[in-house]
Protein backbone atom coordinates (compact mmCIF):
# COMPACT_ATOMS: atom_id res chain seq x y z
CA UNK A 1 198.47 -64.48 108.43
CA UNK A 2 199.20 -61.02 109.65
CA UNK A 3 196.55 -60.46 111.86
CA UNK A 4 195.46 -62.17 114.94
CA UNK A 5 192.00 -63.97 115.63
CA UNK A 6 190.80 -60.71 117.95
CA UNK A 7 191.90 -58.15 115.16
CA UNK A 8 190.02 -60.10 112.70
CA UNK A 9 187.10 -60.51 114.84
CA UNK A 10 186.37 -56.48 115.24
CA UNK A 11 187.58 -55.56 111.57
CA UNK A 12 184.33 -58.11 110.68
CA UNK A 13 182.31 -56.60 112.74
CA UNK A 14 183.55 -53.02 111.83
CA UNK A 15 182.58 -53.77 108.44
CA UNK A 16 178.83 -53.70 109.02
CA UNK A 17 178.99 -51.20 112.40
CA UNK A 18 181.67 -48.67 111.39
CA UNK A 19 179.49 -46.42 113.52
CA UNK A 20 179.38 -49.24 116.52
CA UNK A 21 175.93 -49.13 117.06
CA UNK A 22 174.51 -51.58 119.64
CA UNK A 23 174.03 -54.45 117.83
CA UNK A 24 175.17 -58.17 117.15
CA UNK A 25 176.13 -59.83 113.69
CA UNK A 26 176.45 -63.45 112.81
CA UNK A 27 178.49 -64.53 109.92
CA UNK A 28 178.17 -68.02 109.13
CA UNK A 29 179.98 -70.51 106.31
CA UNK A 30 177.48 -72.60 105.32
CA UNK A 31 179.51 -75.03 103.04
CA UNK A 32 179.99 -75.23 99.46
CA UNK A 33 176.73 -76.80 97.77
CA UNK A 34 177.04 -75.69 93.99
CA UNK A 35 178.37 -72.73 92.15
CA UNK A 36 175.21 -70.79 92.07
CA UNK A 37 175.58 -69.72 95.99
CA UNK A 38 177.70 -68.23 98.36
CA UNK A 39 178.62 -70.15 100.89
CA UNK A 40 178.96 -67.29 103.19
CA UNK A 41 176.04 -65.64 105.11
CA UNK A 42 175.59 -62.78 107.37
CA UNK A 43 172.77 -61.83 109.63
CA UNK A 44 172.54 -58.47 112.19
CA UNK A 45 170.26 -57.25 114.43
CA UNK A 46 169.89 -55.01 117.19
CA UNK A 47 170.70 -55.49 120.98
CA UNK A 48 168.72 -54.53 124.13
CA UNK A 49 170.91 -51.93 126.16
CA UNK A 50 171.91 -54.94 128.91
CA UNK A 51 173.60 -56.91 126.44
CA UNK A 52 177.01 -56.78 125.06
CA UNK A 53 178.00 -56.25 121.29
CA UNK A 54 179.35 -59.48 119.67
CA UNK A 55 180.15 -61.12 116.76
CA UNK A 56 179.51 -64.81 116.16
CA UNK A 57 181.66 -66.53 113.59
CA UNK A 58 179.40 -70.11 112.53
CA UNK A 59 180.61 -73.51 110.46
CA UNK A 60 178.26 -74.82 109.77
CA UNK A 61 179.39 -78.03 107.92
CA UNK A 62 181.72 -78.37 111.22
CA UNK A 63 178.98 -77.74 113.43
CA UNK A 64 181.12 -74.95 115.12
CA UNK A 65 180.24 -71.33 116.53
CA UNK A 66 182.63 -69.02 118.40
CA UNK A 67 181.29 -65.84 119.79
CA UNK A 68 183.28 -62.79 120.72
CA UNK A 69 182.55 -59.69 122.78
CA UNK A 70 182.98 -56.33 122.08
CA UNK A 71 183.81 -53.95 124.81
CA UNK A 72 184.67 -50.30 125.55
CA UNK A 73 188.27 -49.43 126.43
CA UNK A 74 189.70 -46.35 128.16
CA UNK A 75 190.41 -44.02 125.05
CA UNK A 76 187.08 -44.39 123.82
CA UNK A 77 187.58 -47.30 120.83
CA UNK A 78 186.66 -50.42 121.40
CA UNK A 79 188.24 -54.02 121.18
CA UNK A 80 187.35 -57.68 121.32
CA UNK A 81 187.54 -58.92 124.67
CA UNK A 82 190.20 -61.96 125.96
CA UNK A 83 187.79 -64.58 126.26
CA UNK A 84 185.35 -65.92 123.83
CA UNK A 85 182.90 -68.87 123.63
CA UNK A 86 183.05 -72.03 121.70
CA UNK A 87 180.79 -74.26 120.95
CA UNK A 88 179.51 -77.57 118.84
CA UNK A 89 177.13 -79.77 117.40
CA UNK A 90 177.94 -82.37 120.44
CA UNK A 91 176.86 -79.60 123.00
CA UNK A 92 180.17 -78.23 124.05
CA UNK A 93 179.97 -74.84 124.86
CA UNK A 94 182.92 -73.47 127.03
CA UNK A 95 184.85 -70.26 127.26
CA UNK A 96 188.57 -70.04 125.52
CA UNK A 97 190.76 -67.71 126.60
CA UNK A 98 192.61 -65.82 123.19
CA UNK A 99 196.22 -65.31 125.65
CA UNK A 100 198.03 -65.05 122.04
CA UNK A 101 201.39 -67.22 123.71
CA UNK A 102 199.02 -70.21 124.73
CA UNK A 103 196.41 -70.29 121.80
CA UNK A 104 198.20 -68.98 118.62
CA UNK A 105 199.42 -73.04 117.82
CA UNK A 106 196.14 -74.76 118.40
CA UNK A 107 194.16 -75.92 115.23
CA UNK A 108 190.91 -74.11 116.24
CA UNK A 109 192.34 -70.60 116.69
CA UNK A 110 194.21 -71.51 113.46
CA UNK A 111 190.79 -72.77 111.81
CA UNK A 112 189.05 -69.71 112.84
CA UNK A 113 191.50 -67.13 112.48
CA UNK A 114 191.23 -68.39 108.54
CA UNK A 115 187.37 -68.14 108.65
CA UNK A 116 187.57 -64.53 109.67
CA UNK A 117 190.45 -64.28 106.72
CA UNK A 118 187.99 -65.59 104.80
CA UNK A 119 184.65 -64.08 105.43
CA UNK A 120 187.11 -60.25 105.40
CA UNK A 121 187.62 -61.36 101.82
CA UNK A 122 184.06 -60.61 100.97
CA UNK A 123 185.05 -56.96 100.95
CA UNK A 124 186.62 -55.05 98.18
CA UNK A 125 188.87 -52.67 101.00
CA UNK A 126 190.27 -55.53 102.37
C-alpha cells in the first residue's frame, strides 16, 4: 500500500470537505449482506466551533471504530493528528499513537489502513 493510515485518513475526509469546512464524517463498512447493497456507508454533519474536525472509520461486522483528528498546521493545510482513538464492541476505547516505526506491523493499523484503501475506492479520482 503506498500510503500510510494518516494520509488515507485526510484524503477520505478531503473527499467530502475539499473546502474543510467544520464538520465531522463517519464512514462505516457495514458487511456484505447480498448483492443488492453497498456495504459501505457514509454519514456528515456539522460541528460546533469547540470541537475538532474528525473522521471516524466504523466495522461494523468487527465491532470496531477508530477516530482521527484533523488539525491546523503552520502553512495553513491541515493534517491528521498522531494519535487517534480506538474502540470496540467489548468497551475498549483507548488512544493509539500512529508513530509510523512502532505501528506500521500491527494487524489493526494494517486492517484499517485497508478500510481507508477501501472506502477511497468508492471514488472514480482515486
Amino acid at each position: 500500500m503506498k500510503h500510510d493510515l494518516r494520509e488515507l485518513l485526510l484524503l477520505l475526509y478531503l473527499k467530502n470537505n475539499p473546502k474543510l469546512a467544520h464538520q465531522i464524517y463517519i464512514y462505516s463498512y457495514l458487511g456484505i449482506t447480498d448483492v443488492m447493497h453497498n456495504p459501505f456507508q457514509l454519514v456528515g454533519a456539522d460541528l460546533p466551533p469547540n470541537m475538532k474536525k474528525s473522521i471516524i472509520l466504523q466495522n461494523i461486522p468487527a465491532g470496531e471504530m477508530l477516530q482521527a483528528f484533523i488539525s491546523p498546521v503552520e502553512n495553513g493545510g491541515y493534517e491528521i493528528e498522531n494519535s487517534v482513538i480506538y474502540g470496540n464492541k467489548t468497551g475498549v476505547l483507548v488512544e493509539i499513537g500512529l508513530d509510523k516505526n512502532k505501528i506500521d506491523r500491527s494487524g489493526k493499523y494494517r486492517q484499517f489502513q485497508q478500510l481507508a484503501d477501501s472506502m477511497l475506492r468508492q471514488f472514480r479520482d482515486f
